[in-house]
N, C-alpha and C. Protein backbone atom coordinates (compact mmCIF):
# COMPACT_ATOMS: atom_id res chain seq x y z
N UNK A 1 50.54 46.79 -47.54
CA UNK A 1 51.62 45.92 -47.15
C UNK A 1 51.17 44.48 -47.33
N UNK A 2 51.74 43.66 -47.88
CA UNK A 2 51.66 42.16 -47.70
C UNK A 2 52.39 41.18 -46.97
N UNK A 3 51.48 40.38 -46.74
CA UNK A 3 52.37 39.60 -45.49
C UNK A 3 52.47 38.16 -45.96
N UNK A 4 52.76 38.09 -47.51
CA UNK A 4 52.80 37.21 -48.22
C UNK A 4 54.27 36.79 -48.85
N UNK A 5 54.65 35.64 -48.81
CA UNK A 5 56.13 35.60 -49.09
C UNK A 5 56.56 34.39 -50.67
N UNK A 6 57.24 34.67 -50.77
CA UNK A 6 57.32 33.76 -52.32
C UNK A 6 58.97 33.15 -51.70
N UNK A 7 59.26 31.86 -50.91
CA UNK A 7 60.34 31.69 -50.49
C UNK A 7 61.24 30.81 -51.51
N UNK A 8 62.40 30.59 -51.09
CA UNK A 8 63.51 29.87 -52.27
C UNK A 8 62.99 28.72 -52.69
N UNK A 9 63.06 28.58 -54.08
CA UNK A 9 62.92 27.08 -54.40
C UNK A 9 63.87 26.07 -54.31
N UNK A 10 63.59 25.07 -53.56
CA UNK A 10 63.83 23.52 -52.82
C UNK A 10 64.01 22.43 -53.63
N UNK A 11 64.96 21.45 -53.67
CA UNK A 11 64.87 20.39 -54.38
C UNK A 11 63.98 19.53 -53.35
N UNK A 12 63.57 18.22 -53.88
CA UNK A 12 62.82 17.27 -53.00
C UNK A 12 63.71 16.90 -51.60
N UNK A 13 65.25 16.21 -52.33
CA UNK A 13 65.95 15.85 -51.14
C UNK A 13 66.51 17.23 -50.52
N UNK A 14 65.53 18.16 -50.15
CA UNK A 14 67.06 19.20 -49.59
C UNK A 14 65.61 19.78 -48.24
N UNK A 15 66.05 19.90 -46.96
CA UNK A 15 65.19 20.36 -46.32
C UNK A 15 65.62 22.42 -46.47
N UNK A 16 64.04 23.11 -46.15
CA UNK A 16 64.44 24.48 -45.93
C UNK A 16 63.28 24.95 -45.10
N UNK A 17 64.08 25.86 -44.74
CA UNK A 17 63.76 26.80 -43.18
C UNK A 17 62.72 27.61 -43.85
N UNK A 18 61.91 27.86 -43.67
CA UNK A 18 60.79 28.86 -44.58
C UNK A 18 60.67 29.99 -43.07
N UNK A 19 60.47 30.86 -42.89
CA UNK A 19 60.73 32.28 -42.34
C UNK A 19 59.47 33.13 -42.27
N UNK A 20 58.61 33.57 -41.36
CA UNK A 20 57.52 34.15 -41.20
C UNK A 20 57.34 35.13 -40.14
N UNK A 21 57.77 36.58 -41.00
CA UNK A 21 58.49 37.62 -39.89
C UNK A 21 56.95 38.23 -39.37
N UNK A 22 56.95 38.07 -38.01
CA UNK A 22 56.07 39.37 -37.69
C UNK A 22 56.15 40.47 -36.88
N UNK A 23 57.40 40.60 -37.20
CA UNK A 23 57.72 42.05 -36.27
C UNK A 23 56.94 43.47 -36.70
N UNK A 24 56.56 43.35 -37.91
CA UNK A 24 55.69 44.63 -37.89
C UNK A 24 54.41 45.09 -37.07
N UNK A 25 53.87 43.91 -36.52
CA UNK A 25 52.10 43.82 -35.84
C UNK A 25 52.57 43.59 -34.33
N UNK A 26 53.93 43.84 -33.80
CA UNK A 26 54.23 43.14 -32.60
C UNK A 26 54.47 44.75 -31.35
N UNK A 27 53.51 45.01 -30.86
CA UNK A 27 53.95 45.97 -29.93
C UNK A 27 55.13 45.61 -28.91
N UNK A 28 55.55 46.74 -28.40
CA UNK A 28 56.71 46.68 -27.91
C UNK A 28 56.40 45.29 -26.63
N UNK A 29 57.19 44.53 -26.64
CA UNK A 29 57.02 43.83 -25.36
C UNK A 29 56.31 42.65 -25.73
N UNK A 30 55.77 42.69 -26.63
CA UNK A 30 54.83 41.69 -26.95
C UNK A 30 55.20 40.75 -27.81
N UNK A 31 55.12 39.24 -27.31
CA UNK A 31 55.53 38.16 -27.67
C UNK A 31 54.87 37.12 -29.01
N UNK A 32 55.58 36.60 -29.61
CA UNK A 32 54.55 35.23 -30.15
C UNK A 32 54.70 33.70 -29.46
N UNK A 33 53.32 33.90 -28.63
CA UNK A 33 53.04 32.22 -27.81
C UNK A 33 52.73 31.30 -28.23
N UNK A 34 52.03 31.22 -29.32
CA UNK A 34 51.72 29.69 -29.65
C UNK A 34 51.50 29.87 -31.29
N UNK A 35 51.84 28.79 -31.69
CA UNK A 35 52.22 29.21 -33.34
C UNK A 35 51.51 27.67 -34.11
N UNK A 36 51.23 28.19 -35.39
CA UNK A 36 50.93 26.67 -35.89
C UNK A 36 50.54 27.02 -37.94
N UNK A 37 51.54 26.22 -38.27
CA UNK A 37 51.78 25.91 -39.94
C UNK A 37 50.58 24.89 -40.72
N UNK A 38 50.39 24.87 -41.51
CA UNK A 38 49.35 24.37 -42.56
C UNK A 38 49.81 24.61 -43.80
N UNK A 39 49.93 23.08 -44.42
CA UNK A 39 50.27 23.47 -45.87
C UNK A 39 49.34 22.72 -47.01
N UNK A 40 49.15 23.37 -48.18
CA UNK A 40 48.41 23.09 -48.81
C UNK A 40 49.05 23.08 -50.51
N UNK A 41 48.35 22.35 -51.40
CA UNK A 41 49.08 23.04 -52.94
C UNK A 41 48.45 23.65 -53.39
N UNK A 42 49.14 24.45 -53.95
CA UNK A 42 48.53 25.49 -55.20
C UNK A 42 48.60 25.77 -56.55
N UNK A 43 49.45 24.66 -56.42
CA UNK A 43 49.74 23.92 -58.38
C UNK A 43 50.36 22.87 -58.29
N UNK A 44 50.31 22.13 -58.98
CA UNK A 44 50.41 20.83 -59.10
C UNK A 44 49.94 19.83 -58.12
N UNK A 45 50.48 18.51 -58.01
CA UNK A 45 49.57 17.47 -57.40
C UNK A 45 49.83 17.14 -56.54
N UNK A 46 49.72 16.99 -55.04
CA UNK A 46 50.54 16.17 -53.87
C UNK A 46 48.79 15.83 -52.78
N UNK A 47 48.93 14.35 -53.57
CA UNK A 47 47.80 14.17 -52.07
C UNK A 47 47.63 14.20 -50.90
N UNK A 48 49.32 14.48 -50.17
CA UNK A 48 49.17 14.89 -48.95
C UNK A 48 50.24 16.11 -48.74
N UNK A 49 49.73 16.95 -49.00
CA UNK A 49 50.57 18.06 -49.18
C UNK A 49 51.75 18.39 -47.95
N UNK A 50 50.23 18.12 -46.41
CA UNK A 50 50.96 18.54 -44.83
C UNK A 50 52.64 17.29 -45.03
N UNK A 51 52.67 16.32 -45.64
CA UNK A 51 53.92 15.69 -45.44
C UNK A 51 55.16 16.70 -45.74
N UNK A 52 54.73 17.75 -46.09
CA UNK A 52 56.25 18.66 -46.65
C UNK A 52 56.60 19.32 -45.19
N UNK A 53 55.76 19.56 -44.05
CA UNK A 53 55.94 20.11 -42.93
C UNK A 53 56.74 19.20 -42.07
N UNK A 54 58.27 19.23 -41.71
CA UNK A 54 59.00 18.53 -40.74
C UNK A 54 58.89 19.23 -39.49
N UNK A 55 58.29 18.75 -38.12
CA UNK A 55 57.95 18.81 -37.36
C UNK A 55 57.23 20.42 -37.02
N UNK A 56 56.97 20.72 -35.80
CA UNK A 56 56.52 21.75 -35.01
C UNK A 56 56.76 23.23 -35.76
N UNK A 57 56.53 24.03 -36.00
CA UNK A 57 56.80 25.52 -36.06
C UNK A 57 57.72 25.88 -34.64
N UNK A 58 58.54 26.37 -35.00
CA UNK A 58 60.14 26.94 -33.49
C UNK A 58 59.39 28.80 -33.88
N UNK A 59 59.34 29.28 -32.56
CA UNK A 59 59.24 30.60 -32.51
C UNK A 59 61.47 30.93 -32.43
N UNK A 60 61.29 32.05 -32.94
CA UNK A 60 62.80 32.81 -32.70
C UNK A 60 62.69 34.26 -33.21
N UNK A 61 62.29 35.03 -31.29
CA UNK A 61 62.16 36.15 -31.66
C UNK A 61 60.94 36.51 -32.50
N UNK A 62 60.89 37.46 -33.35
CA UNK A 62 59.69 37.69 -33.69
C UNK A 62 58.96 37.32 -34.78
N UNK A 63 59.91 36.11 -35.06
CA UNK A 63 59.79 35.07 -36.28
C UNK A 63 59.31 33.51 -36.11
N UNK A 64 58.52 32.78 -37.51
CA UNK A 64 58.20 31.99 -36.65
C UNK A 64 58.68 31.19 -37.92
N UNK A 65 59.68 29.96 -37.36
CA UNK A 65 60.65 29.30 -38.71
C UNK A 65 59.72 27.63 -38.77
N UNK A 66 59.57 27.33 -39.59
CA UNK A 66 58.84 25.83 -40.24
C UNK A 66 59.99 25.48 -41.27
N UNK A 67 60.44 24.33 -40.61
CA UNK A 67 61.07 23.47 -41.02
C UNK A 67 60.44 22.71 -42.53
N UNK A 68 61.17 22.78 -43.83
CA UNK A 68 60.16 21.69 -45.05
C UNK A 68 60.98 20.74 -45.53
N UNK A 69 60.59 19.63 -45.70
CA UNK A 69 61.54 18.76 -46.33
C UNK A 69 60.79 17.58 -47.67
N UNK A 70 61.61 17.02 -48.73
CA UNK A 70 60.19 16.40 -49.04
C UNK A 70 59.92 17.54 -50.25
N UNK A 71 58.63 16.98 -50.44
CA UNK A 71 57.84 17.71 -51.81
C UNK A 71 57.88 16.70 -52.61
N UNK A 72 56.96 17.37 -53.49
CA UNK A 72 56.57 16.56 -55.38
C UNK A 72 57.07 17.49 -56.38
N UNK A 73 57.79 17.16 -57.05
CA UNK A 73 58.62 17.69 -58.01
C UNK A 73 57.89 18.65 -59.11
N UNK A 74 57.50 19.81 -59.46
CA UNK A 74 56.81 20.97 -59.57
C UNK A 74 55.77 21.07 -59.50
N UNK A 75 55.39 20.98 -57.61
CA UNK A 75 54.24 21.30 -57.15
C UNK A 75 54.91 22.75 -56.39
N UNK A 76 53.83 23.51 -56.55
CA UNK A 76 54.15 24.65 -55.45
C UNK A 76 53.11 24.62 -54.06
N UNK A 77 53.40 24.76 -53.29
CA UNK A 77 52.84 25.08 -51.60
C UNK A 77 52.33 25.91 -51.24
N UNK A 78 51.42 26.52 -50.95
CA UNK A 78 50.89 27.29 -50.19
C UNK A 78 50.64 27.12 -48.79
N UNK A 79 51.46 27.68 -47.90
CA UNK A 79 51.93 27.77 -46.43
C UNK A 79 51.40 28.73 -45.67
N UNK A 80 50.67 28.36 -44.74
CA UNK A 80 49.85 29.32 -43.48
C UNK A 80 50.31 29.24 -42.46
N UNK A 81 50.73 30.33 -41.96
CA UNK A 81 51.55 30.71 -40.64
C UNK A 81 50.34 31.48 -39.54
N UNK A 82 49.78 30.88 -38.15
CA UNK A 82 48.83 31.31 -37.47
C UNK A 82 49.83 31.25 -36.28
N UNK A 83 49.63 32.78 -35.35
CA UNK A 83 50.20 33.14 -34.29
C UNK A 83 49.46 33.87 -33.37
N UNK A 84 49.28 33.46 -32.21
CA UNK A 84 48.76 34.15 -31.48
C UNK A 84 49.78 34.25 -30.38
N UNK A 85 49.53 36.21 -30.10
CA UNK A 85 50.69 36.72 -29.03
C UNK A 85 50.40 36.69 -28.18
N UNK A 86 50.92 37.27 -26.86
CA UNK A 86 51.23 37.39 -25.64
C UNK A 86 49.94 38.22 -24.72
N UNK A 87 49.70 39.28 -26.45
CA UNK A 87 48.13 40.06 -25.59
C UNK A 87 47.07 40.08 -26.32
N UNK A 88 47.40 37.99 -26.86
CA UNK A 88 45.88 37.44 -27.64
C UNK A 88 45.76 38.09 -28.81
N UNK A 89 46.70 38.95 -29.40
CA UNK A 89 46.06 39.18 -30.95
C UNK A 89 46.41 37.57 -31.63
N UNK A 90 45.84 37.26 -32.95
CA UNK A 90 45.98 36.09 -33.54
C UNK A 90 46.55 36.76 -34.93
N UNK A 91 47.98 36.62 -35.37
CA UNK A 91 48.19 37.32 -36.77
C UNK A 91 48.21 36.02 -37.53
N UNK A 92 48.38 36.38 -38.51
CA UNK A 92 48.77 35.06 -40.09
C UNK A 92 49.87 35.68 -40.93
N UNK A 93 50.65 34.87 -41.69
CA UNK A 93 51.24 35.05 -42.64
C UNK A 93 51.19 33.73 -43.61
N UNK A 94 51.56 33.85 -45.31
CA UNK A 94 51.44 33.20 -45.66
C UNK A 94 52.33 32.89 -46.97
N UNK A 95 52.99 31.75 -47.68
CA UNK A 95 53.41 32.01 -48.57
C UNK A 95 53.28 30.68 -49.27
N UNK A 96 54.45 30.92 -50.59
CA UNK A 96 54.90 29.65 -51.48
C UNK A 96 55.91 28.88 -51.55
N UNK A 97 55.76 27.91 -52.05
CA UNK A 97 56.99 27.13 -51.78
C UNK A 97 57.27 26.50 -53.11
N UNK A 98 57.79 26.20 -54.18
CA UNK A 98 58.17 25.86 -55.06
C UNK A 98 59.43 24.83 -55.27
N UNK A 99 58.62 23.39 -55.60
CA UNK A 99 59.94 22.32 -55.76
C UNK A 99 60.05 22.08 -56.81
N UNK A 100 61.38 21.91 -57.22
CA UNK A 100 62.60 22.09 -58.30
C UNK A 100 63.05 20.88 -58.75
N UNK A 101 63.06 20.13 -59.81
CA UNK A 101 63.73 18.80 -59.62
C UNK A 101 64.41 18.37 -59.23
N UNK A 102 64.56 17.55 -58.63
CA UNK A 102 66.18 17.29 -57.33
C UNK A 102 67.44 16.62 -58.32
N UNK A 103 68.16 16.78 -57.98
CA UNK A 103 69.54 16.56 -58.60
C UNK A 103 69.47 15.17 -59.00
N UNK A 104 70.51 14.90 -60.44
CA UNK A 104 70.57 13.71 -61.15
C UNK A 104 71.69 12.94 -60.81
């Protein structure tokens, strides 16, 4: 199973919700408490890559949503999702992000 995601590609001006399900590793009852995003590139150039992250990681349910806005015009992202639950396991998920030229 992979817990790796390849999410929609984004123009620069357009913000998107990127989505990091972990209901599969989540025993019954068991929550995600504290959450935290990291972004990095993985092609092309952005010297500060973390600027694509608009604020905090929001838990909802057994998902954990990161807000992106921003980017360098065909750079792709590589996004780390770190969660630790309710009975201290610490999971990860991780994916891509791919920006698109923004509209003319």
């Amino acid at each position: 199973m992979s817990y790796r995601e390849i999410f929609d590609v984004k123009t620069p001006d357009a913000s998107y919700s990127a989505s990091f399900d972990f209901s599969a590793n989540l025993a019954v009852g068991e929550t995600l408490s504290t959450t935290s995003t990291t972004a990095a590139v993985y092609s092309g150039t952005d010297p500060t890559p973390s600027s694509i992250l608009s604020g905090a990681p929001t838990v909802s349910g057994k998902q954990v949503i990161q807000t992106t806005s921003g980017g360098v015009e065909g750079t792709v992202y590589y996004l780390y999702c770190s969660a630790t639950t309710s009975l201290g396991k610490v999971l990860s998920r991780e994916g891509y992000l791919a920006i698109a030229p923004g509209a003319l």
